[in-house]
Protein backbone atom coordinates (compact mmCIF):
# COMPACT_ATOMS: atom_id res chain seq x y z
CA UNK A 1 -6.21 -7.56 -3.56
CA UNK A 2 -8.87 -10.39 -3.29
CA UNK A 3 -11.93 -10.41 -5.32
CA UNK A 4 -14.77 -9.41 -2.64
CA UNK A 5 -15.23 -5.65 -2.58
CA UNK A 6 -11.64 -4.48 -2.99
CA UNK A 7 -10.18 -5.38 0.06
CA UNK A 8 -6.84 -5.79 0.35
CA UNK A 9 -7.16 -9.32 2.16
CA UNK A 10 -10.17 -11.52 2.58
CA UNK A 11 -11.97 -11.48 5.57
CA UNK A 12 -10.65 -15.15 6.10
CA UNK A 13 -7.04 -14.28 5.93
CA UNK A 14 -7.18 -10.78 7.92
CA UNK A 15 -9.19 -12.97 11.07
CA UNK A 16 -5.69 -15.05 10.88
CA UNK A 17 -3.52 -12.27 10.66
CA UNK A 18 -2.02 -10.30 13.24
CA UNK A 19 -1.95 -6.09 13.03
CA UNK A 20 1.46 -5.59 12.18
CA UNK A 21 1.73 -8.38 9.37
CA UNK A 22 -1.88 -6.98 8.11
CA UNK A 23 -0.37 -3.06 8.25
CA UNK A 24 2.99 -5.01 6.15
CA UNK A 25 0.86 -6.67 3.70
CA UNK A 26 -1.25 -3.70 2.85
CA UNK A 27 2.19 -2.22 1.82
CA UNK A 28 3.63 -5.58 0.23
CA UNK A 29 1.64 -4.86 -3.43
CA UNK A 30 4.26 -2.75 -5.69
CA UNK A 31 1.29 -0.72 -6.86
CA UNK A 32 0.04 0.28 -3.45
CA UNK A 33 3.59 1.37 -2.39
CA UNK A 34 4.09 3.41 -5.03
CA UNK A 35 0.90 5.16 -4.26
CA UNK A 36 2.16 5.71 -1.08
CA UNK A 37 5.33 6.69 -1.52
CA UNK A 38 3.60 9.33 -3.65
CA UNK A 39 1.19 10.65 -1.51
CA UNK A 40 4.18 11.21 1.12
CA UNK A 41 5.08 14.04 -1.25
CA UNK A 42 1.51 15.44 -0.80
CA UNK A 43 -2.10 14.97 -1.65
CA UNK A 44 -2.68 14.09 -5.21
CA UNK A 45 -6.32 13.45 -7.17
CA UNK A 46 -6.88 9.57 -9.15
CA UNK A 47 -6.03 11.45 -11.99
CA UNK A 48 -2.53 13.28 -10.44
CA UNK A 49 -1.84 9.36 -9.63
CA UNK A 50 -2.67 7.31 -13.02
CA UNK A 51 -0.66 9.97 -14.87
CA UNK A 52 1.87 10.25 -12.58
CA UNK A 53 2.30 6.28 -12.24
CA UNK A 54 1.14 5.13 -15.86
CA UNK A 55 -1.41 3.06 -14.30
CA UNK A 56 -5.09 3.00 -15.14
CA UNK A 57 -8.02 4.75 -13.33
CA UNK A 58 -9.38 1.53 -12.36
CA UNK A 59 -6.22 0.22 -10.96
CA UNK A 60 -5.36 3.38 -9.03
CA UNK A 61 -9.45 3.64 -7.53
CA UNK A 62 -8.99 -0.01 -6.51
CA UNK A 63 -5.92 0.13 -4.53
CA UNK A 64 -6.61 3.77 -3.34
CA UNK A 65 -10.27 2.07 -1.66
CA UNK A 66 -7.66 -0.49 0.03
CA UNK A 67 -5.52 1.68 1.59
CA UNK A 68 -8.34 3.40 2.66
CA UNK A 69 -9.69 0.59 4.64
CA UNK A 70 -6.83 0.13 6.45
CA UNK A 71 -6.96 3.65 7.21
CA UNK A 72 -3.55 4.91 5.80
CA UNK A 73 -5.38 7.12 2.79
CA UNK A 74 -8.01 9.28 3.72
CA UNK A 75 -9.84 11.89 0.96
CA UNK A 76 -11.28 15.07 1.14
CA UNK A 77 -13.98 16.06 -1.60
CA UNK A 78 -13.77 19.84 -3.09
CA UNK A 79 -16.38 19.98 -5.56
CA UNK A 80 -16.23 17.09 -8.02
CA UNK A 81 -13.12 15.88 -6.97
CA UNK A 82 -11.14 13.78 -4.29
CA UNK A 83 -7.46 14.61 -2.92
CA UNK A 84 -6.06 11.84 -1.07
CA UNK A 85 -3.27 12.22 1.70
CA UNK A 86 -2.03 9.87 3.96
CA UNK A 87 -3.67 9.46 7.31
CA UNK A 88 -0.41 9.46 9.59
CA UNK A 89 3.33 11.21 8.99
CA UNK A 90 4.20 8.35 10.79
CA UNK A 91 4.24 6.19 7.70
CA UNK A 92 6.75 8.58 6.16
CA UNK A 93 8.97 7.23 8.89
CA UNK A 94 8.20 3.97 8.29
CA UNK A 95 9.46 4.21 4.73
CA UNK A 96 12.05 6.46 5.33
CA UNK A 97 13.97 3.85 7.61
CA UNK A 98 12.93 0.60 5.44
CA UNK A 99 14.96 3.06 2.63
CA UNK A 100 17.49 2.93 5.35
CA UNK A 101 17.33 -0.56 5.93
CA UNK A 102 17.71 -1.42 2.00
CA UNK A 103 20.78 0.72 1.64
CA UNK A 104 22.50 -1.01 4.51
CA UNK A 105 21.22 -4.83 3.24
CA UNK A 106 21.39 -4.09 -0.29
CA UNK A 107 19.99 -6.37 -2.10
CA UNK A 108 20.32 -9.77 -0.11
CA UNK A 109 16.77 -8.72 0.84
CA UNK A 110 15.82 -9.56 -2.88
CA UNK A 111 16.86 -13.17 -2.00
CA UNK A 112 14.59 -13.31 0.98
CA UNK A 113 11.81 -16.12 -0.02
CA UNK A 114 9.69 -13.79 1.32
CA UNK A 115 7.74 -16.36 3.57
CA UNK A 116 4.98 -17.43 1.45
CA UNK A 117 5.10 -19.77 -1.54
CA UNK A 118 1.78 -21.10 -3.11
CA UNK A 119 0.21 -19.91 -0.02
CA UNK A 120 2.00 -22.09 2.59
CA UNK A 121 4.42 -20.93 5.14
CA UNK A 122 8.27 -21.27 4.28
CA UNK A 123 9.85 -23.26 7.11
C-alpha cells in the first residue's frame, strides 16, 4: 500500500496501469490475499480477521479499505459492527484455478523474478 489514504497504488502508478495488472496487484500483497482467501469461506468482522490471521487491527482495517476500493470487499453494518464479504464469486474462481495453476508449476513460479526489481521493469 502507498502512503496517501490507504490505497493500494498511488494515483500515479494506477493512471499507468492497465485493469487486469491493477485487479493482479491488488492481490500481489501476502496480507491482502490471505484476507481474501478468507473471506471466500464467508463474511468475517476486523476482529474474526486479526484473530484469525494474527495480524493487528490496524493492519487488517488498512488492507480491508484497499480491497474495498477496488471493489472486491464490500461491508454491511449491523449495529456496531461491519461483516465484510467479497463482492464477486467470481474471485473464488480466480483463486481456485491459480491453486490449480501452482500445483501443476510447482514451485518454478517461486523463481519467477516477478517483473519488478527496484521499481524498473525486468527485461
Amino acid at each position: 500500500m502507498d502512503d496517501g489514504g490507504g490505497r493500494c497504488v498511488s494515483a500515479g502508478i494506477a493512471a499507468g496501469v492497465s485493469p487486469a495488472a491493477a485487479l493482479f496487484r491488488s492481490l500481489a500483497d501476502e496480507t491482502r490475499l490471505r484476507i481474501v482467501q478468507r473471506l471466500t469461506r464467508g463474511e468475517a468482522r476486523v476482529f474474526d480477521l486479526t484473530a484469525e490471521l494474527g495480524l493487528a487491527q490496524s493492519t487488517v482495517s488498512k488492507h480491508l479499505a484497499c480491497l474495498r476500493d477496488c471493489g472486491l470487499v464490500t461491508y454491511r453494518a449491523e449495529g456496531r459492527q461491519s461483516f465484510y464479504s467479497l463482492t464477486r464469486p467470481e474471485l473464488m474462481d480466480l483463486l481456485a484455478s491459480a491453486q490449480q495453476l501452482l500445483a501443476a508449476t510447482g514451485h518454478t513460479v517461486a523463481l519467477c523474478p516477478g517483473g519488478i526489481a527496484g521499481g524498473e521493469a525486468v527485461t
